[in-house]
Protein backbone atom coordinates (compact mmCIF):
# COMPACT_ATOMS: atom_id res chain seq x y z
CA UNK A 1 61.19 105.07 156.29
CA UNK A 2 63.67 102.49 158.10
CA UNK A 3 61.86 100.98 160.17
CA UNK A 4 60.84 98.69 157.06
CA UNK A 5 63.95 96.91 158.52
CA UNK A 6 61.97 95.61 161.98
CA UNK A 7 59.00 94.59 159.55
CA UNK A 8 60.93 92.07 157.88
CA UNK A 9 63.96 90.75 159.74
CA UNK A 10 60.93 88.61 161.69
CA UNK A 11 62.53 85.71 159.80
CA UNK A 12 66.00 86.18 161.66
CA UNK A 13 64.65 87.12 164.94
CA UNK A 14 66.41 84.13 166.56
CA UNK A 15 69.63 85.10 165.11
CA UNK A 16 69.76 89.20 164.61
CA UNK A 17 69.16 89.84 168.60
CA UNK A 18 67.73 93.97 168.63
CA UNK A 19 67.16 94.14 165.13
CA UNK A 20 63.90 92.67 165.34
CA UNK A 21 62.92 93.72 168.87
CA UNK A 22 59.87 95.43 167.90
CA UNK A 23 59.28 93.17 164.45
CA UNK A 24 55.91 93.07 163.43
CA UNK A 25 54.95 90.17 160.72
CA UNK A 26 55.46 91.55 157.38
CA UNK A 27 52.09 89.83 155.49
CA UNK A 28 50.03 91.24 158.41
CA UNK A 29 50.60 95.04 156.85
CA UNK A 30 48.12 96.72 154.66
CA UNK A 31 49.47 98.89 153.25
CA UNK A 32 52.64 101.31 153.15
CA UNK A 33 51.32 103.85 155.72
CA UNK A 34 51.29 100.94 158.16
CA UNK A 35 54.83 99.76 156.57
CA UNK A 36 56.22 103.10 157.23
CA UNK A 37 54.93 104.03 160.51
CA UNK A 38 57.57 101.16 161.58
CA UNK A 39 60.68 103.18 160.53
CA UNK A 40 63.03 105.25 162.27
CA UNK A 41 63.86 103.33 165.30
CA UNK A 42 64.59 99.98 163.63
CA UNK A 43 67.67 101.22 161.55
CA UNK A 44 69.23 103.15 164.07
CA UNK A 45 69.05 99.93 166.61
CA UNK A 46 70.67 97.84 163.29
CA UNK A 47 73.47 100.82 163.55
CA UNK A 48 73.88 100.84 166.83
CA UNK A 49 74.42 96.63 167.07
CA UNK A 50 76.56 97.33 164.41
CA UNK A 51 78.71 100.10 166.23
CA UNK A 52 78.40 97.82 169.78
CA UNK A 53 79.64 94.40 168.00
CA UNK A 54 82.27 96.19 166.57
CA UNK A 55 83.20 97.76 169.49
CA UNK A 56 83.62 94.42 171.43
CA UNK A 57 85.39 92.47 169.10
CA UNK A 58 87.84 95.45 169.17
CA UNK A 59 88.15 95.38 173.06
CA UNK A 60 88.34 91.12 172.60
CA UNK A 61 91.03 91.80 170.60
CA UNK A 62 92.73 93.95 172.68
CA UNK A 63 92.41 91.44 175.59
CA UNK A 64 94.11 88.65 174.33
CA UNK A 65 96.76 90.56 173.07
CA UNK A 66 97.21 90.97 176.81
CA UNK A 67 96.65 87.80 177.69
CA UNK A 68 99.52 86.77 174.99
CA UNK A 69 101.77 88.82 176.63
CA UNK A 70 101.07 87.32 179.34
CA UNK A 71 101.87 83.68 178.65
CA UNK A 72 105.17 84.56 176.74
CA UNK A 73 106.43 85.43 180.22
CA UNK A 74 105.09 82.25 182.23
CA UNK A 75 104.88 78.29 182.08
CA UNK A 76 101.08 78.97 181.20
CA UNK A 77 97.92 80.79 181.96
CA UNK A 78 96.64 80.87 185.67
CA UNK A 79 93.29 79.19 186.18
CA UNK A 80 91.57 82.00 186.82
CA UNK A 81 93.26 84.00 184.11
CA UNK A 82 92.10 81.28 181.62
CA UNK A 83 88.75 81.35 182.65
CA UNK A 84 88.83 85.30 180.89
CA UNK A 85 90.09 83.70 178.11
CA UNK A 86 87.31 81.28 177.65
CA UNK A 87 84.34 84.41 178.20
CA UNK A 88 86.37 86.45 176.05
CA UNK A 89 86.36 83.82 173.49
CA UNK A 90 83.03 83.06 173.59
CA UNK A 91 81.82 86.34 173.70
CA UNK A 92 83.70 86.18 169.90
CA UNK A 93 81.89 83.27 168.81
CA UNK A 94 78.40 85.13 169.67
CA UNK A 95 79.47 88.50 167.55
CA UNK A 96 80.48 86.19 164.67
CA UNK A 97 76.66 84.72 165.04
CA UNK A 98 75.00 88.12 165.93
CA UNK A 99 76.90 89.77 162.90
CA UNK A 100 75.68 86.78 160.28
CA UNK A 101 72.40 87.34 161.93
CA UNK A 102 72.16 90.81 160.37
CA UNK A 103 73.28 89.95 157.03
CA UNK A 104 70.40 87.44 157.00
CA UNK A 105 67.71 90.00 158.21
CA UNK A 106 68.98 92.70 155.82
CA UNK A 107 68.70 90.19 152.56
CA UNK A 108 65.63 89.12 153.75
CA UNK A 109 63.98 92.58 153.48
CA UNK A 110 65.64 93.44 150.01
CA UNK A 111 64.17 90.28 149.06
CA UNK A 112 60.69 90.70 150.24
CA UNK A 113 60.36 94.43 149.06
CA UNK A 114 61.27 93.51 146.06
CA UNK A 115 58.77 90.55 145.57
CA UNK A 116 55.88 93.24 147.28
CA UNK A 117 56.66 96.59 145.34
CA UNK A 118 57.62 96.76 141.81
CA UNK A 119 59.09 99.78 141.60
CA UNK A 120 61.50 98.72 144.79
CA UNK A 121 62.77 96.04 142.54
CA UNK A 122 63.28 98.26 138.94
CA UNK A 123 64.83 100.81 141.29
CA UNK A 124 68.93 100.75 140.31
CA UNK A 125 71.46 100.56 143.35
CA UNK A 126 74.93 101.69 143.07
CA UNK A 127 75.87 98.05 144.07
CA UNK A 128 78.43 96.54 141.86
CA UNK A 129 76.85 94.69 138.19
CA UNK A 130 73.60 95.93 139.24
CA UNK A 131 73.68 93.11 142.39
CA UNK A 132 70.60 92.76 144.85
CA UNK A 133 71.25 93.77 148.51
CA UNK A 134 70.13 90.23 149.18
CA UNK A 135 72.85 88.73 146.93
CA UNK A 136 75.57 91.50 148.40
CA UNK A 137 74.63 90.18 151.94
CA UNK A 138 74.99 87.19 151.24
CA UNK A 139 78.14 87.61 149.58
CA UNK A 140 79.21 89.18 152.96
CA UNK A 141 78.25 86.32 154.88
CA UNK A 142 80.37 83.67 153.03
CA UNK A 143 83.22 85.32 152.74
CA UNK A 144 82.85 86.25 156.83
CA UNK A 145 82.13 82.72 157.38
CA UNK A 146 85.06 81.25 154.99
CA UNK A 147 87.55 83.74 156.27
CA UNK A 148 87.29 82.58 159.99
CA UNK A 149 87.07 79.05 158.42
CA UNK A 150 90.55 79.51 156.66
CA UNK A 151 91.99 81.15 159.77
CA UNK A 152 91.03 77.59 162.34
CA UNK A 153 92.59 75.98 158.94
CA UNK A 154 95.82 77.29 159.11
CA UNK A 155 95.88 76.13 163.26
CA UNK A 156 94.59 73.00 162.46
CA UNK A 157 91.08 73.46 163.84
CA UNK A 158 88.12 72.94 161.98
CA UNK A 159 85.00 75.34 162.40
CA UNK A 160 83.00 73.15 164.16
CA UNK A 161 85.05 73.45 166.94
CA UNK A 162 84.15 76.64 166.89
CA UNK A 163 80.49 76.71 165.77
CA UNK A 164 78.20 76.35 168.80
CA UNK A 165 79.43 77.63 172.71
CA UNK A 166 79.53 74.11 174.21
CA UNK A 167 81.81 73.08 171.18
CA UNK A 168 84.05 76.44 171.77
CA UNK A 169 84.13 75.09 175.28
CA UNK A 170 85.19 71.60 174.78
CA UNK A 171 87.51 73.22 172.44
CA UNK A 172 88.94 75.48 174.75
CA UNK A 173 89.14 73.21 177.40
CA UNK A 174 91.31 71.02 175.72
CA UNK A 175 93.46 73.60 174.45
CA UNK A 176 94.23 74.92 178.02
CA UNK A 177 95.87 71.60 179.22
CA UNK A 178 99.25 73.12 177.59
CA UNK A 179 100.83 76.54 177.07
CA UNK A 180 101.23 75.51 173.27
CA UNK A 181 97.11 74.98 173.55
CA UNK A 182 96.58 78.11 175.23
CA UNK A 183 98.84 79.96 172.84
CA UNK A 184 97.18 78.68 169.62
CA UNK A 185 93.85 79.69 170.99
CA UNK A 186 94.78 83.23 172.03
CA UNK A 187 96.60 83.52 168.22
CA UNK A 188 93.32 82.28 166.75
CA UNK A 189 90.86 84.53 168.19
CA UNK A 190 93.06 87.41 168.44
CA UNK A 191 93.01 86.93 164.20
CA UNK A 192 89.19 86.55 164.54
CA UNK A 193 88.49 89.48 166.60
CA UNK A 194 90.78 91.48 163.79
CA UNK A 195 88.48 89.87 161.18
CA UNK A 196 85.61 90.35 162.72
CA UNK A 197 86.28 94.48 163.19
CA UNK A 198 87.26 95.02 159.38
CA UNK A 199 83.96 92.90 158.72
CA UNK A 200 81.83 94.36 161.04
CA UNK A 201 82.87 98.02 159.41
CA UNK A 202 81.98 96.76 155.97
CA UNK A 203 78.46 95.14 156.99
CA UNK A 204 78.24 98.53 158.87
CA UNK A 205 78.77 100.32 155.16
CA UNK A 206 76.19 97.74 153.50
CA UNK A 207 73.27 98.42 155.54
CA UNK A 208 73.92 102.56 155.52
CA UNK A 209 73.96 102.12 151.48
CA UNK A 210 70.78 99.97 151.74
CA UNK A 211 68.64 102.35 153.86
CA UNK A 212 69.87 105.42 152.23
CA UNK A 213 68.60 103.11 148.53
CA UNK A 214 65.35 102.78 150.82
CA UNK A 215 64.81 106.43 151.81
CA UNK A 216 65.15 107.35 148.05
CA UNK A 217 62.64 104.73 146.83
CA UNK A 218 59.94 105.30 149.90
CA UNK A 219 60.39 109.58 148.81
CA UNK A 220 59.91 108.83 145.26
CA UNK A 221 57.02 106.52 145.49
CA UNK A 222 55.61 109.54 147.99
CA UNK A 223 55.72 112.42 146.08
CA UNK A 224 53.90 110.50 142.75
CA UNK A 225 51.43 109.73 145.86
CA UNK A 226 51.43 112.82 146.52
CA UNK A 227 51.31 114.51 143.29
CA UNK A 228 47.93 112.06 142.39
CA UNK A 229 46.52 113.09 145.47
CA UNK A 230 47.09 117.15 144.30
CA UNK A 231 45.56 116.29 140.50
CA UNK A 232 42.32 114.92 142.36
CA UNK A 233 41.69 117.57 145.08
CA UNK A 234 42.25 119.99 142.00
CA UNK A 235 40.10 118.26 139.67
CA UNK A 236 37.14 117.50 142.13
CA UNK A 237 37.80 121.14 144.05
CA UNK A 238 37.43 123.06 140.46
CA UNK A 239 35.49 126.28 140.75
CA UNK A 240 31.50 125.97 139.28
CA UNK A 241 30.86 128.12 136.60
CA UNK A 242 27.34 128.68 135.39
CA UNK A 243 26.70 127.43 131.71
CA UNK A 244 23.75 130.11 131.31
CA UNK A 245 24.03 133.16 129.17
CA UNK A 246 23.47 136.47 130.36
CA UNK A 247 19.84 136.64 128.48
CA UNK A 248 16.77 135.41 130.51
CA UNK A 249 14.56 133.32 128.18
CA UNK A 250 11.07 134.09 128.90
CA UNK A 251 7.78 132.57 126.94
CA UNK A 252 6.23 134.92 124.46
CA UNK A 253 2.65 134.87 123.69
């Protein structure tokens, strides 16, 4: 059933990375059959983004921890040593995007299942006041995106410093000219990174909920299928019984 996800995160392909890496357009399906011969690969890849962004931001965070060490015992940050910084950095600003990417391709299928299948969108969720997926997601997204915000607040960056890698860079490269620069940097994304690991764990909770909610709609809507398809074959498959009685009528003369 979850491959429904690579069907319609097209939308987000730019953004989500492997979640849509075998997408096919959504309005181009017939029926469900087609719909659901798409699952089982797509949610595990979602999971498994999930799992690797998560991963990352946890060894980015465990990097410039070093890497703050590290200044607190010199003048500043060697060259080359700074150059780390600035990959490890960006790498950040990419998982922030890949992770938002998700979110987007995960409200975008709650949104278009539920404007294709009715009973997808009567279907109750255990979300909280009966909320969409869609409006959950995006829920996710802005508090993601206004939590990093309020972190480049509090160091007196704004996040558009932050918001595209040749603005990180020009950031960052300004920021290097003095151990007080380099400093604030490391502090900032090391407070991302933590973000971004607690965040990553929750999305990673979202979209399990979502496809098991999936599974449980695709198996109901199956087994009425199912159980039509067992009425008919019964009906049409009925035994012939022969309407004569057991006397012969013959003419008499």
């Amino acid at each position: 059933m979850l491959a429904i996800v690579a069907a319609l995160a097209l939308p987000a392909a730019s953004i989500a990375g492997g979640v849509t890496g075998e997408a096919t357009e959504f309005t181009q399906l017939a029926n469900n059959a087609e719909l659901v011969a798409l699952v089982g690969k797509s949610a595990e890849q979602v999971n498994n983004q999930i799992t690797q962004i998560n991963q990352l931001a946890q060894q980015i965070q465990n990097q410039l921890s070093i890497y703050e060490n590290m200044l607190q015992n010199t003048a500043q940050l060697p060259e080359h040593v700074w150059g780390q910084v600035e990959n490890d950095l960006n790498r950040l600003q990419s998982i922030v995007g890949q992770g938002q990417g998700i979110a987007f391709s995960m409200g975008n299928i709650d949104d278009q299942l539920q404007q294709r299948f009715q009973s997808y969108a009567e279907m109750k969720s255990s979300l909280p006041s009966q909320a969409s997926f869609s409006t959950t997601y995006q829920s996710w997204s802005d508090t993601n995106r206004d939590t990093i915000a309020g972190t480049l607040k509090a160091a007196n960056l704004t996040a558009e410093q932050f918001s595209s890698e040749e603005s990180t860079m020009s950031s960052l490269r300004s920021m290097s000219e003095s151990a007080d620069g380099q400093m604030k940097a490391l502090q900032v994304g090391h407070e991302i990174a933590t973000q971004e690991v607690a965040q990553m764990q929750k999305l990673r909770g979202l979209v399990s909920q979502q496809m098991t909610m999936m599974g449980t709609w695709y198996q109901s809507e199956q087994a009425q299928k199912d159980l039509a398809q067992a009425r008919r074959e019964k009906f049409f498959n009925a035994p012939e019984h022969d309407i004569r009685s057991g006397q012969t009528m013959e003419p008499r003369w």
